[in-house]
PDB file of N, CA and C in Angstrom:
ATOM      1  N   UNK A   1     115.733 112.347  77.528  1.00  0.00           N
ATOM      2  CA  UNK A   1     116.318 112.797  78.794  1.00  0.00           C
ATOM      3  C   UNK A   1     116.003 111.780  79.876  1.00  0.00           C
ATOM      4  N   UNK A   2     117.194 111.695  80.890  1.00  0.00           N
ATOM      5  CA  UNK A   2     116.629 110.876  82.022  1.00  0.00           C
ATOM      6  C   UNK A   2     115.785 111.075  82.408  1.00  0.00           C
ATOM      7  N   UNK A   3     115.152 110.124  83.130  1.00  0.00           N
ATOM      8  CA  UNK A   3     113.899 110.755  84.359  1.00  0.00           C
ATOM      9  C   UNK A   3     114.887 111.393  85.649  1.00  0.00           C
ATOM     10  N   UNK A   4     113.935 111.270  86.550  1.00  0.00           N
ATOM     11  CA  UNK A   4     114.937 112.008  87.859  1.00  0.00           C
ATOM     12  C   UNK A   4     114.098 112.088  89.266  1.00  0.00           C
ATOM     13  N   UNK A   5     115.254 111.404  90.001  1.00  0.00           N
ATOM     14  CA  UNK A   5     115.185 110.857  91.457  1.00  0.00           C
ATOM     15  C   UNK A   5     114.410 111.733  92.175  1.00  0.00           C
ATOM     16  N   UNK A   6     113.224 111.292  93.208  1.00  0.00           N
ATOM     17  CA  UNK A   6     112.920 112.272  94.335  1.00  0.00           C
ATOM     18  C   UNK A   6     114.082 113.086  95.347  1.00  0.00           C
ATOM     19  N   UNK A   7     115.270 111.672  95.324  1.00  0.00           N
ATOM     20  CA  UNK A   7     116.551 112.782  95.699  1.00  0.00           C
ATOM     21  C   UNK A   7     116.701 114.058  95.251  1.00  0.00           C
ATOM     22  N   UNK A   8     116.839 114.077  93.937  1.00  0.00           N
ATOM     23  CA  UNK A   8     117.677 115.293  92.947  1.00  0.00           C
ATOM     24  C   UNK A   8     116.689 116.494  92.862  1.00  0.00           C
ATOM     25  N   UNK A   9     115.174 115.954  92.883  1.00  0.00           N
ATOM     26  CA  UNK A   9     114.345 116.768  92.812  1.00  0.00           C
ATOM     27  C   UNK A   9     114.156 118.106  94.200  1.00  0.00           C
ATOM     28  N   UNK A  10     113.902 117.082  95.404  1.00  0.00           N
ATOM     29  CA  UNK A  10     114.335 117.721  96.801  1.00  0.00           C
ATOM     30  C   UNK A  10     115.795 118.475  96.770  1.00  0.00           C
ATOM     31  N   UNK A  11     116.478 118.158  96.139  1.00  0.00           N
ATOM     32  CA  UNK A  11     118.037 118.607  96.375  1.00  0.00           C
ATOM     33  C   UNK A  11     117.798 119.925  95.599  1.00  0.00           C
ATOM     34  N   UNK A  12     116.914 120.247  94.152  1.00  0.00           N
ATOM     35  CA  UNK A  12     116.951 121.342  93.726  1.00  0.00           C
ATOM     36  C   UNK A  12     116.167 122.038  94.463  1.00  0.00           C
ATOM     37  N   UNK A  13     115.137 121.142  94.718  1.00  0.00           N
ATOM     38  CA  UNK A  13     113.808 122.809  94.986  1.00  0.00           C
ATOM     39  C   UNK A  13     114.307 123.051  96.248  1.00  0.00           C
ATOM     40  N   UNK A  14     115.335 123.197  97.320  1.00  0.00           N
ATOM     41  CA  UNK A  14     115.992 123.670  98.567  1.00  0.00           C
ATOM     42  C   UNK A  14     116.986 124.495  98.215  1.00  0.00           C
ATOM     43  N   UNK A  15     117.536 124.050  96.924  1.00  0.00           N
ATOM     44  CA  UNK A  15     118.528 125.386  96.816  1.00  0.00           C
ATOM     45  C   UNK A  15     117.975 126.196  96.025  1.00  0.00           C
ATOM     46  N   UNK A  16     116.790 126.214  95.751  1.00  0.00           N
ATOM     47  CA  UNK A  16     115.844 127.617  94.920  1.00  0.00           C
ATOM     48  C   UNK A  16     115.590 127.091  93.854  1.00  0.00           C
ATOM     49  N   UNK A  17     115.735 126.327  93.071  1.00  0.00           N
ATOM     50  CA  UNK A  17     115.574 126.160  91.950  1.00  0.00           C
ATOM     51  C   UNK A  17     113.980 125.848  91.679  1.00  0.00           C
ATOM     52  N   UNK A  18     113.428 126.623  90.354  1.00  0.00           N
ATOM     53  CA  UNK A  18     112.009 126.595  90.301  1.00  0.00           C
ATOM     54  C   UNK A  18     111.735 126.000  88.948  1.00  0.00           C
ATOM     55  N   UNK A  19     112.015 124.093  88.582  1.00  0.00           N
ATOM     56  CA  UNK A  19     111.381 123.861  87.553  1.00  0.00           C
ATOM     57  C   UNK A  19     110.322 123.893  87.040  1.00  0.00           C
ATOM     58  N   UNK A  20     110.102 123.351  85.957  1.00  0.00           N
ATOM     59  CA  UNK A  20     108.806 123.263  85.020  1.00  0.00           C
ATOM     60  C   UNK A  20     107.867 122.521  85.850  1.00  0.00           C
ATOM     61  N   UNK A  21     107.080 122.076  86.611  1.00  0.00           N
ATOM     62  CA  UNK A  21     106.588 120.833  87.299  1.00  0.00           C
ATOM     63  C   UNK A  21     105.009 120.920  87.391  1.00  0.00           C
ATOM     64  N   UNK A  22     104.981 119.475  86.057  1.00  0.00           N
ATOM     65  CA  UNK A  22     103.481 119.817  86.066  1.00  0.00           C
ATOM     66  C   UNK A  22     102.950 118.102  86.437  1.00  0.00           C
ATOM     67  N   UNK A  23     102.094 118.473  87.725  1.00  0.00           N
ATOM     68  CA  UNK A  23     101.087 117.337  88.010  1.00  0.00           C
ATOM     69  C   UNK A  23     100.202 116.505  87.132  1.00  0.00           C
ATOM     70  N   UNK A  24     100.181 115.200  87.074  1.00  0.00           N
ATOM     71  CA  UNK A  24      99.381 114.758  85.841  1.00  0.00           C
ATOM     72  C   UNK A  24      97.922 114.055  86.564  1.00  0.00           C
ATOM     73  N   UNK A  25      97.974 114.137  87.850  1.00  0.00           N
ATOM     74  CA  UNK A  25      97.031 113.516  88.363  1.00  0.00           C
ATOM     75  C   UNK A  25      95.563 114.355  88.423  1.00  0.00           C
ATOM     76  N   UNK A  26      94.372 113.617  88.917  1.00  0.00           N
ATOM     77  CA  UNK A  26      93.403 114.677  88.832  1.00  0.00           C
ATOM     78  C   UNK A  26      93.315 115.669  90.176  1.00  0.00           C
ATOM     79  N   UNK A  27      92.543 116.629  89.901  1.00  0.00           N
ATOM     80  CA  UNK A  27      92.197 118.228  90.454  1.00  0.00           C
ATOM     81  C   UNK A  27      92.069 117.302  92.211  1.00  0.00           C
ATOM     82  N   UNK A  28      91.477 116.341  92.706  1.00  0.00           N
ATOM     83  CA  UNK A  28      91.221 116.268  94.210  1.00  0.00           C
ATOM     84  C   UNK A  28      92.495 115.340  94.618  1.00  0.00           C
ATOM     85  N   UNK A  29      93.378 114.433  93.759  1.00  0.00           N
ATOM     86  CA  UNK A  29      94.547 114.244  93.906  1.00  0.00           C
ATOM     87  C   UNK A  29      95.525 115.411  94.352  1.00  0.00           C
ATOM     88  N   UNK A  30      95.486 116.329  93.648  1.00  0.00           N
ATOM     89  CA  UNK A  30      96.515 117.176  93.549  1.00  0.00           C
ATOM     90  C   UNK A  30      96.072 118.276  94.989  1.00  0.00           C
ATOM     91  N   UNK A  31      94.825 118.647  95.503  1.00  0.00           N
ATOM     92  CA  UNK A  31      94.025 119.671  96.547  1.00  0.00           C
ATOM     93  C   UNK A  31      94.630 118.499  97.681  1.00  0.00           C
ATOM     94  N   UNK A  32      94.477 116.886  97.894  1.00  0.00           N
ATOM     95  CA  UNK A  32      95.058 116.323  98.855  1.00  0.00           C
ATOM     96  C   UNK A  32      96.771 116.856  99.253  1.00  0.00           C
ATOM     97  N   UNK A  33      97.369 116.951  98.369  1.00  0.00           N
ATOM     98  CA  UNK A  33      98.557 116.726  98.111  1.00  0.00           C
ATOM     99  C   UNK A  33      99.248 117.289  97.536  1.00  0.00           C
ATOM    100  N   UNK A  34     100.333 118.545  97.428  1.00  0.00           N
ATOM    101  CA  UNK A  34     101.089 118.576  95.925  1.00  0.00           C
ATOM    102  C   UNK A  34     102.395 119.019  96.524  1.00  0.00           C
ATOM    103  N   UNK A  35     103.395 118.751  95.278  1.00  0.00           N
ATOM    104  CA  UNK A  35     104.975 119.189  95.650  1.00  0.00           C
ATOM    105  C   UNK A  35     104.554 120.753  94.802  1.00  0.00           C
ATOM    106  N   UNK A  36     105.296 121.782  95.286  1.00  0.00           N
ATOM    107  CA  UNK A  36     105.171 122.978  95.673  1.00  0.00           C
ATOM    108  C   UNK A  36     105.333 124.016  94.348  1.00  0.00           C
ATOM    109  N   UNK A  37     105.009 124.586  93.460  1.00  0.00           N
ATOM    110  CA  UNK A  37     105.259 124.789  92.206  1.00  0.00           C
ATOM    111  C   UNK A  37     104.541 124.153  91.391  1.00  0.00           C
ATOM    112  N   UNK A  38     103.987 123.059  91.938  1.00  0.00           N
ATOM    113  CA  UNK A  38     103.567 122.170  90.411  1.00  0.00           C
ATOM    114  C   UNK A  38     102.031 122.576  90.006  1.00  0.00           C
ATOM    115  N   UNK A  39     101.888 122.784  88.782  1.00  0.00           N
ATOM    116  CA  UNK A  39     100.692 122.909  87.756  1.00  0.00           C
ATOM    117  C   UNK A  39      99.982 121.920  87.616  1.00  0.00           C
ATOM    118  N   UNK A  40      98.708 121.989  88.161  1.00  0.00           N
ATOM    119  CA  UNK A  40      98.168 120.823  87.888  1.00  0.00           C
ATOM    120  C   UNK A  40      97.195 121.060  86.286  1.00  0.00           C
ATOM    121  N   UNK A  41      97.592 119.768  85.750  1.00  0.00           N
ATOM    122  CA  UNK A  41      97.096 119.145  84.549  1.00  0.00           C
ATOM    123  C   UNK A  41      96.378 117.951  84.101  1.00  0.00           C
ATOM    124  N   UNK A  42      95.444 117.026  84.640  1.00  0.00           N
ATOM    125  CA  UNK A  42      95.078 115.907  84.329  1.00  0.00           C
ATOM    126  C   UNK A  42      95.718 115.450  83.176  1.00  0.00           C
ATOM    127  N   UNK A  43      96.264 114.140  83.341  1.00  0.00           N
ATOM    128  CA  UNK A  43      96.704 113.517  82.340  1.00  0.00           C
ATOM    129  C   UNK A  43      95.444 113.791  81.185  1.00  0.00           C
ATOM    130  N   UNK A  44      93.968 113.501  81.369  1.00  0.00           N
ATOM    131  CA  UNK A  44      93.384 113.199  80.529  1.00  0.00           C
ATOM    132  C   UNK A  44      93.214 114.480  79.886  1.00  0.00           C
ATOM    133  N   UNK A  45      93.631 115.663  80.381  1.00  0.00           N
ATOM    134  CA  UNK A  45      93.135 117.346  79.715  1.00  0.00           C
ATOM    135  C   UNK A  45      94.739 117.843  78.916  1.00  0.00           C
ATOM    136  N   UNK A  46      95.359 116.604  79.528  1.00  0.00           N
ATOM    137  CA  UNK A  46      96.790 117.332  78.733  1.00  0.00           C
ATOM    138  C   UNK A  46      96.572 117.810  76.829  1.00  0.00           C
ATOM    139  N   UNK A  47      96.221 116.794  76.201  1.00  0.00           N
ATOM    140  CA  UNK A  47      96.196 117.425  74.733  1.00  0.00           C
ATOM    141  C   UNK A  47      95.827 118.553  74.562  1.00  0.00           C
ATOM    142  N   UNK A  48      94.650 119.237  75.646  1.00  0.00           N
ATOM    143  CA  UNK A  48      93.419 120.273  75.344  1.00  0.00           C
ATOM    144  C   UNK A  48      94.688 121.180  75.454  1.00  0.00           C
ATOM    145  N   UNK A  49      95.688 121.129  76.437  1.00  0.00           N
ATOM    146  CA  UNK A  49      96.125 122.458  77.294  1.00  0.00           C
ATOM    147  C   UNK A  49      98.097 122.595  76.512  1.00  0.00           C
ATOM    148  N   UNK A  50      97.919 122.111  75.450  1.00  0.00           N
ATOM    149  CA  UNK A  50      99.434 121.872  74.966  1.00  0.00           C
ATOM    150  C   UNK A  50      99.999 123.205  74.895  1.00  0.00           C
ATOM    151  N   UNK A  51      98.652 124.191  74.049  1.00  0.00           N
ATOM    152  CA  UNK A  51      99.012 125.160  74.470  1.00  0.00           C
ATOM    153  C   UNK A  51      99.797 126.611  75.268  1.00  0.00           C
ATOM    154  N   UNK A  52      99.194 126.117  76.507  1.00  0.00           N
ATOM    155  CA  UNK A  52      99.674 127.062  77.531  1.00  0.00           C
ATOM    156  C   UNK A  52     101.252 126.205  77.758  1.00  0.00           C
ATOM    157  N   UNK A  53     101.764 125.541  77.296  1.00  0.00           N
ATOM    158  CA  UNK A  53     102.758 124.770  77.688  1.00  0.00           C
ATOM    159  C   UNK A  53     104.114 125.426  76.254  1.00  0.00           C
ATOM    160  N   UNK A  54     103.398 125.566  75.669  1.00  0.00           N
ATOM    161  CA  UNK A  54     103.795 125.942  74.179  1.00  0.00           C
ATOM    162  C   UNK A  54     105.863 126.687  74.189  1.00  0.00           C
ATOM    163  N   UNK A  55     105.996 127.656  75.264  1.00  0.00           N
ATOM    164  CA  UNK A  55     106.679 128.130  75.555  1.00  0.00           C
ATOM    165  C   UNK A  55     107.914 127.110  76.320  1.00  0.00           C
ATOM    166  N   UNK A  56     107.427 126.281  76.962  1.00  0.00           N
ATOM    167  CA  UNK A  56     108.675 125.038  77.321  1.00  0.00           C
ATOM    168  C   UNK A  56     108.846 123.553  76.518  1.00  0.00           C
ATOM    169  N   UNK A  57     108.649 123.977  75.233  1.00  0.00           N
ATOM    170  CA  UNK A  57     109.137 123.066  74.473  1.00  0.00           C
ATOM    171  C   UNK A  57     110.813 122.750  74.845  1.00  0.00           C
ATOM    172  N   UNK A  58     111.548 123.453  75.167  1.00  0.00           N
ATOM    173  CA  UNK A  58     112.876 123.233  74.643  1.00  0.00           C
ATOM    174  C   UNK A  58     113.530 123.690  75.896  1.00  0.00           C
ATOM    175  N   UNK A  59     112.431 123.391  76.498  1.00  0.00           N
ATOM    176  CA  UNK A  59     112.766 123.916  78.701  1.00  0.00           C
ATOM    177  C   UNK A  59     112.915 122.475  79.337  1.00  0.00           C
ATOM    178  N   UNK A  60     113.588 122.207  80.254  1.00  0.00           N
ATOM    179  CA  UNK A  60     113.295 120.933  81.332  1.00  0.00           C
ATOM    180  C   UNK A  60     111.763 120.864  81.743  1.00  0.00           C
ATOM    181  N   UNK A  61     110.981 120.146  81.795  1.00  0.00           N
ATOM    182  CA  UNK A  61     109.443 119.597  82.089  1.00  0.00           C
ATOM    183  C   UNK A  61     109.588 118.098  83.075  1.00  0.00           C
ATOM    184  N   UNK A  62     109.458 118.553  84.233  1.00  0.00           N
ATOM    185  CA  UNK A  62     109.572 117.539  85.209  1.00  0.00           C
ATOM    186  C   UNK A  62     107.662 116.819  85.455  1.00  0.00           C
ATOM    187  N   UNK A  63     107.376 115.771  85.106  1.00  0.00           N
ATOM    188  CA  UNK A  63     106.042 115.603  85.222  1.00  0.00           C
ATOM    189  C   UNK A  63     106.124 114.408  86.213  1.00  0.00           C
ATOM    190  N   UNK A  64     104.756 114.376  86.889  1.00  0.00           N
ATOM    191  CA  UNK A  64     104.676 113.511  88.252  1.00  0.00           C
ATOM    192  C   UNK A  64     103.354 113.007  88.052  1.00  0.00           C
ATOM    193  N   UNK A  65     103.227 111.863  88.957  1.00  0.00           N
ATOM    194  CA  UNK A  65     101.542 111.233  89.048  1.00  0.00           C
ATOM    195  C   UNK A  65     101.759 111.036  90.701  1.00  0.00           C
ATOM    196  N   UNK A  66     100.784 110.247  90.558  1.00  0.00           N
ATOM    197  CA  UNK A  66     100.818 109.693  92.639  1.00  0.00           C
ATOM    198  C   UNK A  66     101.913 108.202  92.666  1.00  0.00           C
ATOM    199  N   UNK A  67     102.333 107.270  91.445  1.00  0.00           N
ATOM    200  CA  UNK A  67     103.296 106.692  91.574  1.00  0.00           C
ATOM    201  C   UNK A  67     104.139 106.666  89.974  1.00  0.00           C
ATOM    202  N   UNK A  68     103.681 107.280  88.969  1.00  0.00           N
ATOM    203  CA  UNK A  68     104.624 106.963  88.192  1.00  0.00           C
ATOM    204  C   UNK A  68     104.482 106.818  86.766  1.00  0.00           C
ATOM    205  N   UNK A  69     103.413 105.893  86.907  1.00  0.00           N
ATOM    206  CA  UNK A  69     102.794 105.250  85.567  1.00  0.00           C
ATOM    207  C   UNK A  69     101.871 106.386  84.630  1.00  0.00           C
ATOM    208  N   UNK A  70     101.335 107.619  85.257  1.00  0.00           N
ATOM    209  CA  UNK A  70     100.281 108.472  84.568  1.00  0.00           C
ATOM    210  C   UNK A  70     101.404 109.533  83.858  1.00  0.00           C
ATOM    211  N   UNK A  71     102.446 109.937  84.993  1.00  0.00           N
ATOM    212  CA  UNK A  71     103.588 110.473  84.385  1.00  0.00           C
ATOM    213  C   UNK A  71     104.256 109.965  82.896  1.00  0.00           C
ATOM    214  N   UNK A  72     104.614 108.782  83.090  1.00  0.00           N
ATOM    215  CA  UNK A  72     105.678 108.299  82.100  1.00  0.00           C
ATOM    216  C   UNK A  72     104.726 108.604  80.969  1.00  0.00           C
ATOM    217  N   UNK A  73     103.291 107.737  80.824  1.00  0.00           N
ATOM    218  CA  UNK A  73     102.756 108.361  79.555  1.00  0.00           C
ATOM    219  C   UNK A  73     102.515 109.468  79.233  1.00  0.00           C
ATOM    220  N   UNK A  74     102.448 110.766  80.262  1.00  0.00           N
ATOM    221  CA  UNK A  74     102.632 111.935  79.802  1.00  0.00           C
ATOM    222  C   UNK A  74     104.068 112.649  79.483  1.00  0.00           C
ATOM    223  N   UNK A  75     104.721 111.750  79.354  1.00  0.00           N
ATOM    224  CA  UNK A  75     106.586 112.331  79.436  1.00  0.00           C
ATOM    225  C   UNK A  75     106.529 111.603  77.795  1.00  0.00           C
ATOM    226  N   UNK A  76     106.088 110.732  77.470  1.00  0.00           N
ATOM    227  CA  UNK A  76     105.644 110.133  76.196  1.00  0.00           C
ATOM    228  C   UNK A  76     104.768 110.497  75.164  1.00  0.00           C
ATOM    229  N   UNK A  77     103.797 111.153  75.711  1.00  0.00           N
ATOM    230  CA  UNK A  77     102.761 112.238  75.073  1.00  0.00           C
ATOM    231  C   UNK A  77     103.829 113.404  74.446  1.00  0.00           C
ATOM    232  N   UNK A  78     103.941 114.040  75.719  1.00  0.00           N
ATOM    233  CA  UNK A  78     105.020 115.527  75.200  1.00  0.00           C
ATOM    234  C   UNK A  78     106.195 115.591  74.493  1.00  0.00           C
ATOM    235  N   UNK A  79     106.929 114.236  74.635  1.00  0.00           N
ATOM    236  CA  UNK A  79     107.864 113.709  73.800  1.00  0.00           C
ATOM    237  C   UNK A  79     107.004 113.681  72.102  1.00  0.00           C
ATOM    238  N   UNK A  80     106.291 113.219  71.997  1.00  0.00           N
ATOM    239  CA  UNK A  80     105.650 112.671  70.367  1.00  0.00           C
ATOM    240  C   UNK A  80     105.237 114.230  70.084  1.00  0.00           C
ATOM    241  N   UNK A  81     105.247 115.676  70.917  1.00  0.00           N
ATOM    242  CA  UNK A  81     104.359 116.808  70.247  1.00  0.00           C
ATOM    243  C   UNK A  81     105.679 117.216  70.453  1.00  0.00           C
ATOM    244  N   UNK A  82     106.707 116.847  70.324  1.00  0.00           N
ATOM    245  CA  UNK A  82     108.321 117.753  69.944  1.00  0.00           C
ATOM    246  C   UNK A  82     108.559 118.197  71.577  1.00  0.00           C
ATOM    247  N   UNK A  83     108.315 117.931  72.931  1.00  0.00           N
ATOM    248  CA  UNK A  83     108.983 118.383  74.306  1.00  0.00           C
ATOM    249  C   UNK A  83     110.300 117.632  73.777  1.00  0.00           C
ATOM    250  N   UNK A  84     111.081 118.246  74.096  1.00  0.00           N
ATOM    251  CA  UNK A  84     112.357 118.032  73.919  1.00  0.00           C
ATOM    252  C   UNK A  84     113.238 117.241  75.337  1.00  0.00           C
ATOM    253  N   UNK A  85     112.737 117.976  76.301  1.00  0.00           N
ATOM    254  CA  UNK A  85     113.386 117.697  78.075  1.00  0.00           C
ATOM    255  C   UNK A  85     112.476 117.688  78.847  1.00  0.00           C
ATOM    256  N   UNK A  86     111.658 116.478  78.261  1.00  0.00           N
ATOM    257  CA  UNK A  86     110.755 116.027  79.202  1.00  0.00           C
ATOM    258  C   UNK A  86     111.535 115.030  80.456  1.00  0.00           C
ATOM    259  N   UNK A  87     110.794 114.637  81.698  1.00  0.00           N
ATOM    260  CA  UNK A  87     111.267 113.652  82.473  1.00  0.00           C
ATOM    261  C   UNK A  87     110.544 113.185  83.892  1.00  0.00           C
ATOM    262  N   UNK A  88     110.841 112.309  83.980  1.00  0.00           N
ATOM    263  CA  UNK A  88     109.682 111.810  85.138  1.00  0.00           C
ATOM    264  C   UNK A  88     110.096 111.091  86.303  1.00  0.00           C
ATOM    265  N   UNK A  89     109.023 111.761  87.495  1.00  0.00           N
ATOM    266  CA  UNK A  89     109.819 111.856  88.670  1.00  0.00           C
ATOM    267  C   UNK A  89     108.992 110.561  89.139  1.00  0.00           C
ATOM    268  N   UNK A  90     110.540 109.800  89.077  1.00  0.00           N
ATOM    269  CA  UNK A  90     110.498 108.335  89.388  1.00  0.00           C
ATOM    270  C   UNK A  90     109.725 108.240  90.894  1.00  0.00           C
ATOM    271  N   UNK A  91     108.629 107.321  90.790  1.00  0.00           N
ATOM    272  CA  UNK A  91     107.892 107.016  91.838  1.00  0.00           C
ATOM    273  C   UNK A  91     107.022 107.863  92.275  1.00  0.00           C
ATOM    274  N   UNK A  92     107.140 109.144  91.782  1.00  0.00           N
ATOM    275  CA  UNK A  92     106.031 109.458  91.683  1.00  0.00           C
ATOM    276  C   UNK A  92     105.819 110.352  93.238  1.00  0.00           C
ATOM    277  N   UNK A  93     104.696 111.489  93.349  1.00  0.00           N
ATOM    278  CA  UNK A  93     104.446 111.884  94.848  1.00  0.00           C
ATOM    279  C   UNK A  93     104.369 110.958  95.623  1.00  0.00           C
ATOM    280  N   UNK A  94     104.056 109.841  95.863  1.00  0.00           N
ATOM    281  CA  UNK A  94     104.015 108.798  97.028  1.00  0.00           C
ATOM    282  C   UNK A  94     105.567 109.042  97.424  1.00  0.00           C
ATOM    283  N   UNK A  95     106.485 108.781  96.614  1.00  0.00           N
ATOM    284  CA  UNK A  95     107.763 108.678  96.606  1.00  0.00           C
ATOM    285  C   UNK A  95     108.712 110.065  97.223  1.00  0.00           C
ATOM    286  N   UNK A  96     108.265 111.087  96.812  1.00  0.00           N
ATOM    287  CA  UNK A  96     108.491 112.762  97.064  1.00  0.00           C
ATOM    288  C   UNK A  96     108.550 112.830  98.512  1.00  0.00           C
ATOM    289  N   UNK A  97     106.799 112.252  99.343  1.00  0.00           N
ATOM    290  CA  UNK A  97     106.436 112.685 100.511  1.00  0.00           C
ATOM    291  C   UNK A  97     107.143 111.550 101.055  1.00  0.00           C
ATOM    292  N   UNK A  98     107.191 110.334 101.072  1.00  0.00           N
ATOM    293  CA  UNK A  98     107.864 109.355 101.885  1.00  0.00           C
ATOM    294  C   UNK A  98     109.714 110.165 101.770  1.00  0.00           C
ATOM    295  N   UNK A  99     110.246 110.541 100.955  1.00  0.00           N
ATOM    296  CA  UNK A  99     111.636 110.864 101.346  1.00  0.00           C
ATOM    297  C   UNK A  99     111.591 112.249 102.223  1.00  0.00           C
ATOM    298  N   UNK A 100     110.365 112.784 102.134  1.00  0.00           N
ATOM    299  CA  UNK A 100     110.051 114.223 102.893  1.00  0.00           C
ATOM    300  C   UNK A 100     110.246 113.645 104.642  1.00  0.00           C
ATOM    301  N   UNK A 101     109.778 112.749 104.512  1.00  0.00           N
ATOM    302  CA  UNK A 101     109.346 112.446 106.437  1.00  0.00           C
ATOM    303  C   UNK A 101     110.814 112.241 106.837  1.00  0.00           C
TER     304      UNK A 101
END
């Protein structure tokens, strides 16, 4: 699946839409900062927690870092355990809050 624009992302969550959106950054990253819905998950606790995720295998899974790079390998992780519609929000929260202002 594509990844997907901080545009498209802002464009859904205003008209209600409530994706999958899970944070990959750590716990005082995410208490600074977060886009609104999102689950926070450390990239590094993701294997532990595949689990609780178990149910959106075959759901859209929008995953984010603070620019990009912690995401993609977790859009790559969930991809190799069968996520089907994984995707990653290009640029990341830096990117989210700068189109916010």
């Amino acid at each position: 699946m594509a990844d997907i624009t901080t545009t498209e992302l802002h464009q859904r969550l205003q008209a209600g839409e409530t994706p999958h959106l899970i944070d990959v950054r750590e716990p005082w990253e995410h208490e600074e900062g977060r886009i609104a819905g999102a689950q926070n998950i450390p990239l590094g606790t993701l294997p532990t927690q595949l689990d609780e995720l178990e149910d959106w295998k075959d759901q859209e899974v929008i995953v984010h870092c603070k620019g990009g790079s912690r995401s993609a390998q977790a859009k790559a992780f969930l991809a190799q355990m069968g996520f089907t519609n994984v995707r990653n929000l290009l640029g990341g929260y830096q990117a989210y809050v700068a189109e916010s202002k």
